[in-house]
PDB file of N, CA and C in Angstrom:
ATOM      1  N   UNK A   1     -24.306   4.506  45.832  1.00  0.00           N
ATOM      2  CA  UNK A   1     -25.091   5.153  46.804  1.00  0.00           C
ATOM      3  C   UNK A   1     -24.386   6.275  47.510  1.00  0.00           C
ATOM      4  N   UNK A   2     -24.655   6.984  48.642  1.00  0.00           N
ATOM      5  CA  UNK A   2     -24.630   8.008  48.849  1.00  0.00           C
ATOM      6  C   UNK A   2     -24.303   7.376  50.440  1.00  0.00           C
ATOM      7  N   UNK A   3     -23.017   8.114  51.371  1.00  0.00           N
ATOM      8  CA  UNK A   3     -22.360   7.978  52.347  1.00  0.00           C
ATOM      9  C   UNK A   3     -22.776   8.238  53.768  1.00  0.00           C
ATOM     10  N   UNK A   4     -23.325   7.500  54.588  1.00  0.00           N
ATOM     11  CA  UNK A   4     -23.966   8.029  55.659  1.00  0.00           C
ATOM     12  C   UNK A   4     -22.732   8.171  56.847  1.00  0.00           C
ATOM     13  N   UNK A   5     -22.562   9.160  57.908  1.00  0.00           N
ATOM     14  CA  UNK A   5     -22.045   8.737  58.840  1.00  0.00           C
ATOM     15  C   UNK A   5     -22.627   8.000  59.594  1.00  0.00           C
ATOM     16  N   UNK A   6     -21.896   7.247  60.017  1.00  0.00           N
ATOM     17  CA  UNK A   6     -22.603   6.193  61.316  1.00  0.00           C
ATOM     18  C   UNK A   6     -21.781   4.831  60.796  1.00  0.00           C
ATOM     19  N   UNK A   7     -22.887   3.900  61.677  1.00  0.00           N
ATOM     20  CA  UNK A   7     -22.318   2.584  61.239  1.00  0.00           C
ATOM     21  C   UNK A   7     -21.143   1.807  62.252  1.00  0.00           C
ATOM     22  N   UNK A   8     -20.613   0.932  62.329  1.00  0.00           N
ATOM     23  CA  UNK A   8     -19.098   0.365  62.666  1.00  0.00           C
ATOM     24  C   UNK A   8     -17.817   0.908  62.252  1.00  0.00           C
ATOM     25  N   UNK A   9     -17.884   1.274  60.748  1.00  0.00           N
ATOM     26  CA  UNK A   9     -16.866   1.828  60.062  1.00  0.00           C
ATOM     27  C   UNK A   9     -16.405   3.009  60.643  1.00  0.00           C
ATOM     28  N   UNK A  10     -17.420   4.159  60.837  1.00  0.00           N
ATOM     29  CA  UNK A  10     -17.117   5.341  61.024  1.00  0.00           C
ATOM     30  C   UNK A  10     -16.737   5.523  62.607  1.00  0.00           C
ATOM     31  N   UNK A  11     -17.195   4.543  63.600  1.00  0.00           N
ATOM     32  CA  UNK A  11     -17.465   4.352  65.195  1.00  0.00           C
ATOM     33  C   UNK A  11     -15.897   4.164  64.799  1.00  0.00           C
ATOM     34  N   UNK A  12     -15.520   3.341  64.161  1.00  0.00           N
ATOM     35  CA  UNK A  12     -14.317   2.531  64.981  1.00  0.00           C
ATOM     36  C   UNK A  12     -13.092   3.378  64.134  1.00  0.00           C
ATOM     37  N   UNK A  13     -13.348   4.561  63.355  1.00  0.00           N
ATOM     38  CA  UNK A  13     -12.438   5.574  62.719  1.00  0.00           C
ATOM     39  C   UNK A  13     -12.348   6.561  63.788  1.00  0.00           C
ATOM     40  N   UNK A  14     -13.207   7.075  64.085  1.00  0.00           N
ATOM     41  CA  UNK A  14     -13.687   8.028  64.574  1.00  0.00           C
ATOM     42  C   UNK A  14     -12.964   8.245  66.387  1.00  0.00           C
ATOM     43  N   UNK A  15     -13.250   6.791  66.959  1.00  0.00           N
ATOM     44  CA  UNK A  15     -13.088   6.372  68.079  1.00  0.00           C
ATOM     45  C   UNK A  15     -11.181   6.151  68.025  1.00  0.00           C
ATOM     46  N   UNK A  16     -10.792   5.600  67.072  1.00  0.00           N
ATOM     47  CA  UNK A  16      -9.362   5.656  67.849  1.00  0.00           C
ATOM     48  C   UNK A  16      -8.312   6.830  67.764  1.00  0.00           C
ATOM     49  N   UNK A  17      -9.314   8.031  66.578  1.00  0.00           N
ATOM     50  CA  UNK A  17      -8.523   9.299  66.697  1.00  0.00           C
ATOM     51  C   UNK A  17      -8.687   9.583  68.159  1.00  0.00           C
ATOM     52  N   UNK A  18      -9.813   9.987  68.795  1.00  0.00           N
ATOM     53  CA  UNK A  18     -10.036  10.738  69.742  1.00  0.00           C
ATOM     54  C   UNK A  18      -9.796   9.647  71.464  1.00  0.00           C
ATOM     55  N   UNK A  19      -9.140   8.299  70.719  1.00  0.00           N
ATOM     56  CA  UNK A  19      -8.879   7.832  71.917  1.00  0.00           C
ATOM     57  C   UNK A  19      -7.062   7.383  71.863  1.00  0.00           C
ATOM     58  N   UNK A  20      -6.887   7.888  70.945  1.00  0.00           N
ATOM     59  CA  UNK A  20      -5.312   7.035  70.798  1.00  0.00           C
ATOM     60  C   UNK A  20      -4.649   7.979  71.864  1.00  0.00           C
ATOM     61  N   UNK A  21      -4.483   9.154  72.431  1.00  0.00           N
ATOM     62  CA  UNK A  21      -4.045   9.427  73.668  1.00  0.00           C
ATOM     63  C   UNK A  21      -4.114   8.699  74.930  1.00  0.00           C
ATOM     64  N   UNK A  22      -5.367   8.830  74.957  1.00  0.00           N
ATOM     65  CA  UNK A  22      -5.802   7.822  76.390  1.00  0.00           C
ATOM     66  C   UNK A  22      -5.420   6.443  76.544  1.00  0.00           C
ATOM     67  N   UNK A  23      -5.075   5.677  75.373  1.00  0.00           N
ATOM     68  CA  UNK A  23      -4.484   4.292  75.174  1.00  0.00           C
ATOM     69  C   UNK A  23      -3.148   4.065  75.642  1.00  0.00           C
ATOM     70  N   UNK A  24      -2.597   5.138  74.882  1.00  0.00           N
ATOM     71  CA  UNK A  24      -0.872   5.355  74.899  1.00  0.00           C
ATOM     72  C   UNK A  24      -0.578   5.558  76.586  1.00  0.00           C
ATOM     73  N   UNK A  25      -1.031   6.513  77.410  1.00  0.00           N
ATOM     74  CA  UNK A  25      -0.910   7.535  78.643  1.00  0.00           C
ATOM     75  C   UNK A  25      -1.215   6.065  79.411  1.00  0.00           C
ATOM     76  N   UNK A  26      -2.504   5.264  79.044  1.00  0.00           N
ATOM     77  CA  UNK A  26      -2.922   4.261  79.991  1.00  0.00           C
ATOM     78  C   UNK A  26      -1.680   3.032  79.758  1.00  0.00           C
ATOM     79  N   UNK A  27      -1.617   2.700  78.872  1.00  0.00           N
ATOM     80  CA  UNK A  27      -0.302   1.913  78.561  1.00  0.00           C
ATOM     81  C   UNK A  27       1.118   2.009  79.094  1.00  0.00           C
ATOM     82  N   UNK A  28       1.750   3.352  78.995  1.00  0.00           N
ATOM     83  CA  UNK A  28       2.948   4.031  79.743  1.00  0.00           C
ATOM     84  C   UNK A  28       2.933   3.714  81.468  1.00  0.00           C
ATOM     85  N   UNK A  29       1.763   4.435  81.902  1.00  0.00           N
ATOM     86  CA  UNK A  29       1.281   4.202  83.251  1.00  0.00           C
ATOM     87  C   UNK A  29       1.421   2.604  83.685  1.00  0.00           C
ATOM     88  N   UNK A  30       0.762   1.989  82.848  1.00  0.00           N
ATOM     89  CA  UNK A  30       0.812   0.840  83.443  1.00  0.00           C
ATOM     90  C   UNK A  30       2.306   0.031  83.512  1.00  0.00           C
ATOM     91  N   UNK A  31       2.952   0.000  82.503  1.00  0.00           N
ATOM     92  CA  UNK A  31       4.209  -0.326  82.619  1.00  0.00           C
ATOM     93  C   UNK A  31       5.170   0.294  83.782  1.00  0.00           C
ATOM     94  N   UNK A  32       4.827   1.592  83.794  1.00  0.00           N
ATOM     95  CA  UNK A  32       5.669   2.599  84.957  1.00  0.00           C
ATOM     96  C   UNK A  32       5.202   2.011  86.551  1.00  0.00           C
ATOM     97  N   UNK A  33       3.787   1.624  86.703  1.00  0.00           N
ATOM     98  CA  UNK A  33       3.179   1.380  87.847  1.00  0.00           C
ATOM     99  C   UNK A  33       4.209  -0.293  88.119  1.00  0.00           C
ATOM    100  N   UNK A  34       3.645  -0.876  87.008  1.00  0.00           N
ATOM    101  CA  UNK A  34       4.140  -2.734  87.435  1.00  0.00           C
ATOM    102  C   UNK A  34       5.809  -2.677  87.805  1.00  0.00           C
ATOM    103  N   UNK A  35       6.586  -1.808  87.461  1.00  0.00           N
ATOM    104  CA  UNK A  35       8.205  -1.142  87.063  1.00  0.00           C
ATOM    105  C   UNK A  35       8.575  -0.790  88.260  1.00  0.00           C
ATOM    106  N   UNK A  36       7.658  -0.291  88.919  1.00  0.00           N
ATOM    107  CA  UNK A  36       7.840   0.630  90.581  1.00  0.00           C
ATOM    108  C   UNK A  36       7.263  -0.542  91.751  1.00  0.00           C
ATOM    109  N   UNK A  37       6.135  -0.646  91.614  1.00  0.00           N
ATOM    110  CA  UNK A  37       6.170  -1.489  92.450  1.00  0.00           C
ATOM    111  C   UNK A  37       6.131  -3.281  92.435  1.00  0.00           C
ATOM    112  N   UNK A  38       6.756  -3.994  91.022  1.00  0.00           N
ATOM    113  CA  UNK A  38       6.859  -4.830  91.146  1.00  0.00           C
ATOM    114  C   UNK A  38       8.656  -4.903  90.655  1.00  0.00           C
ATOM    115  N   UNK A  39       9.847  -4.388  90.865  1.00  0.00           N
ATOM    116  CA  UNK A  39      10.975  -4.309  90.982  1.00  0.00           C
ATOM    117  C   UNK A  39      11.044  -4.624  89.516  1.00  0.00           C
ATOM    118  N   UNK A  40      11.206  -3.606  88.466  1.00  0.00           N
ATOM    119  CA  UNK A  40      11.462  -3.778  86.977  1.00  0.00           C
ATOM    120  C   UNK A  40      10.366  -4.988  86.168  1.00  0.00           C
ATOM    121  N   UNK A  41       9.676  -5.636  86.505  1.00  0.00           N
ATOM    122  CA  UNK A  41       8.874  -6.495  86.340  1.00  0.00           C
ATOM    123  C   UNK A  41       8.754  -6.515  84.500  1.00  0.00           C
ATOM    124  N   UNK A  42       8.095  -5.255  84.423  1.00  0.00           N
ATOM    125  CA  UNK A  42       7.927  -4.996  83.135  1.00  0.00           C
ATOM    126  C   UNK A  42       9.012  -4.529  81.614  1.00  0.00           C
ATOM    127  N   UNK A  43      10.256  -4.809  82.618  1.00  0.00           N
ATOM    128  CA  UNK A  43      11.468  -4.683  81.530  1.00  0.00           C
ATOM    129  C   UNK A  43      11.319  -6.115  80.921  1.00  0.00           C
ATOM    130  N   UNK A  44      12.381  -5.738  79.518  1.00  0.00           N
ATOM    131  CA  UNK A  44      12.360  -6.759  78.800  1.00  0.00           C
ATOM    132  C   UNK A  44      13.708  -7.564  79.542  1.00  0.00           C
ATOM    133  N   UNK A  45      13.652  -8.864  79.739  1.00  0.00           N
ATOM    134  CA  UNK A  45      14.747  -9.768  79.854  1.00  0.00           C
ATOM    135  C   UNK A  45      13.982 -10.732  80.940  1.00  0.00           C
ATOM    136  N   UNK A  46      14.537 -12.271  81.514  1.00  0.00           N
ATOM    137  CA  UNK A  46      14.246 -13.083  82.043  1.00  0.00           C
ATOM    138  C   UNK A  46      14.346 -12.862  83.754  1.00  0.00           C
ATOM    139  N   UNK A  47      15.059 -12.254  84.327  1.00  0.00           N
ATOM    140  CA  UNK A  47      15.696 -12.278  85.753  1.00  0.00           C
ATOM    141  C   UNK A  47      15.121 -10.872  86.755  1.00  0.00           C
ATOM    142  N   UNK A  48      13.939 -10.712  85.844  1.00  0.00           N
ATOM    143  CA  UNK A  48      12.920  -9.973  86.414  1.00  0.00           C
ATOM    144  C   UNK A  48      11.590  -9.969  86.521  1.00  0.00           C
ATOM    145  N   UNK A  49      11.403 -10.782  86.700  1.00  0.00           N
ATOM    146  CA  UNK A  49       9.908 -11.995  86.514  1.00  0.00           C
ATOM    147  C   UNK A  49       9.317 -11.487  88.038  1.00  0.00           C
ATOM    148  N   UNK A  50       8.009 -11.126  88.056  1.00  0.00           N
ATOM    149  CA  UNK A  50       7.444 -11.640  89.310  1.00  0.00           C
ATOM    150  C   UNK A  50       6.256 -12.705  89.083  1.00  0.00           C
ATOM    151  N   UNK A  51       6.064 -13.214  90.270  1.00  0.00           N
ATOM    152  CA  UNK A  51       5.365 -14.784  90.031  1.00  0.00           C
ATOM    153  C   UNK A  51       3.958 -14.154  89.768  1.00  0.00           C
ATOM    154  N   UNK A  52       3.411 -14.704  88.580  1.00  0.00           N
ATOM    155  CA  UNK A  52       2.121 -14.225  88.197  1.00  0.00           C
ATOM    156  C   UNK A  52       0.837 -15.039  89.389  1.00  0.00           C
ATOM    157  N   UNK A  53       0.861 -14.734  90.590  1.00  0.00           N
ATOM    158  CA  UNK A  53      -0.862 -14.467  91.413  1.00  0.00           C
ATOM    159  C   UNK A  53      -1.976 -14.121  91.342  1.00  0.00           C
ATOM    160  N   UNK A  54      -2.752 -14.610  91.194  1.00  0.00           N
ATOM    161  CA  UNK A  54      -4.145 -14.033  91.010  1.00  0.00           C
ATOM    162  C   UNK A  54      -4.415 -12.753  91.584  1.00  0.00           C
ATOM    163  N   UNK A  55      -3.244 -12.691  93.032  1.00  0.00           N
ATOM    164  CA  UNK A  55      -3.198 -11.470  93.455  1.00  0.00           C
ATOM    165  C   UNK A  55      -2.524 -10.131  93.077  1.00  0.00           C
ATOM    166  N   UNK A  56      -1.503 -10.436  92.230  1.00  0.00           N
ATOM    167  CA  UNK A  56      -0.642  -9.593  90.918  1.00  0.00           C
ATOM    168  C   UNK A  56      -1.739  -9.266  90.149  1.00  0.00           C
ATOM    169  N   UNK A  57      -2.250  -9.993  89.671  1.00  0.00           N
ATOM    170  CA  UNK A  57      -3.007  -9.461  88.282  1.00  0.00           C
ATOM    171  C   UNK A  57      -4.117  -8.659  88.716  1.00  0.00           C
ATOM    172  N   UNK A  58      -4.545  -8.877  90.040  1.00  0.00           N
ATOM    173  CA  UNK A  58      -6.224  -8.316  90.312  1.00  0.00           C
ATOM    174  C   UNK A  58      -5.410  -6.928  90.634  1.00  0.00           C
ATOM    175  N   UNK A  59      -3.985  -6.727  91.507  1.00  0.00           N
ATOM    176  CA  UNK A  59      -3.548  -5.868  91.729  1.00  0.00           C
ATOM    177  C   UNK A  59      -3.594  -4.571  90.368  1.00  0.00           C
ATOM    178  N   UNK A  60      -2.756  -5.063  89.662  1.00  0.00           N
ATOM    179  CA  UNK A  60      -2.877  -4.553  88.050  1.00  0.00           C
ATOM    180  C   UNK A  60      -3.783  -4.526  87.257  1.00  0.00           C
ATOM    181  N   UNK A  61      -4.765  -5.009  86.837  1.00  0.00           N
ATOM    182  CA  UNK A  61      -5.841  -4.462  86.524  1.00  0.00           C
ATOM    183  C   UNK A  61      -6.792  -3.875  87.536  1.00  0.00           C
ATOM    184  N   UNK A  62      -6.697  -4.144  88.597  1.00  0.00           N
ATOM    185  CA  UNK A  62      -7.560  -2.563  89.081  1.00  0.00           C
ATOM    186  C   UNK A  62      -6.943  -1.329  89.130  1.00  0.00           C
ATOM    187  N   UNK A  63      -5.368  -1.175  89.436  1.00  0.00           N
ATOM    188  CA  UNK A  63      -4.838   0.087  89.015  1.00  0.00           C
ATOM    189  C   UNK A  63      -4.708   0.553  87.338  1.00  0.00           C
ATOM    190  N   UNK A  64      -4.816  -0.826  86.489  1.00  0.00           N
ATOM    191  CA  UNK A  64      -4.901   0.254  85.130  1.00  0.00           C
ATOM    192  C   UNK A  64      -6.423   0.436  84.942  1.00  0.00           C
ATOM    193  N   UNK A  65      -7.404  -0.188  85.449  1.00  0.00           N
ATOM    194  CA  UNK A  65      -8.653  -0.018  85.375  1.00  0.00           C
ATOM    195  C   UNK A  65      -8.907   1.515  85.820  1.00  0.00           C
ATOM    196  N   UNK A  66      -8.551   2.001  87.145  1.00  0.00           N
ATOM    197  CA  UNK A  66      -9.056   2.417  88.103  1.00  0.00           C
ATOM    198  C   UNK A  66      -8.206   4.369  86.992  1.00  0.00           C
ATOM    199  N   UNK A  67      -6.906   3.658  86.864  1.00  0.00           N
ATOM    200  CA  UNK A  67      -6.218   4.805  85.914  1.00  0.00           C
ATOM    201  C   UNK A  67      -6.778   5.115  84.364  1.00  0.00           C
ATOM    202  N   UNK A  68      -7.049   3.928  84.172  1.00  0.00           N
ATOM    203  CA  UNK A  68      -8.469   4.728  82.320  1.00  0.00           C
ATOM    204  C   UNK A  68      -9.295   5.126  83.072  1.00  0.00           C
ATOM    205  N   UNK A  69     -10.175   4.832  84.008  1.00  0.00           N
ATOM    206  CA  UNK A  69     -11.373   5.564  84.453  1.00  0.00           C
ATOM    207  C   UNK A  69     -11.059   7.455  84.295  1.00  0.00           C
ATOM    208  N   UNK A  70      -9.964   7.413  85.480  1.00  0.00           N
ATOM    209  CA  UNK A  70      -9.740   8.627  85.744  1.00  0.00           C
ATOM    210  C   UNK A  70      -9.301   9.610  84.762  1.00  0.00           C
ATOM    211  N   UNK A  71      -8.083   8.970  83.816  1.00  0.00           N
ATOM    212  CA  UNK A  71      -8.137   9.793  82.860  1.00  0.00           C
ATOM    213  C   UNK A  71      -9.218  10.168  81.326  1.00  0.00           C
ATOM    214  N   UNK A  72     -10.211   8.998  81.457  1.00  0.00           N
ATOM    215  CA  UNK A  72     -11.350   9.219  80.546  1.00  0.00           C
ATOM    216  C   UNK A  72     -12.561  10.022  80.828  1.00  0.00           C
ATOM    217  N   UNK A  73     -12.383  10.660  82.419  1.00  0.00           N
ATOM    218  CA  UNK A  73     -13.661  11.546  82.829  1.00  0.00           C
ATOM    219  C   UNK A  73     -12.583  12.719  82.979  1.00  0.00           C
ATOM    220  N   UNK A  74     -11.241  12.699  82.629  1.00  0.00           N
ATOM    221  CA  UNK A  74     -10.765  14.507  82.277  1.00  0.00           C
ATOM    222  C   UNK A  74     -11.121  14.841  80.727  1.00  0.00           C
ATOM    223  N   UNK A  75     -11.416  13.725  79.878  1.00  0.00           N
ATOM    224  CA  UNK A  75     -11.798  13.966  78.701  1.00  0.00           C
ATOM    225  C   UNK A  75     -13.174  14.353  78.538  1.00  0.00           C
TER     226      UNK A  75
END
């Protein structure tokens, strides 16, 4: 048969060219954010742990939330 665009296949080709920036930038950020204000948190090794709170995490996902928003409406 004969090749249509559309579909799942082509969505989910299509979608991580034109989003693999915004993934990477949101990813960096977030590590840099938890790094600054949770004292290295996000390095690799044991003796930099902060205690996971419901209030940590809501903290962090609304700043990486709140940071894809912003950088997906400069796109």
């Amino acid at each position: 048969g004969s090749y249509m665009s559309g579909g799942v296949g082509f969505t989910q080709y299509a979608t991580a060219a034109y989003t693999d920036d915004i993934l990477d930038n949101n990813m960096y950020y977030d590590v840099d954010y938890i790094n600054d204000k949770y004292n290295g948190a996000a390095e690799v090794g044991k003796d930099n742990k902060v205690k996971a709170t419901l209030e940590v995490v809501k903290d962090i996902a609304t700043e990486s939330t709140l940071y894809g928003i912003e950088t997906y409406e400069k796109f």
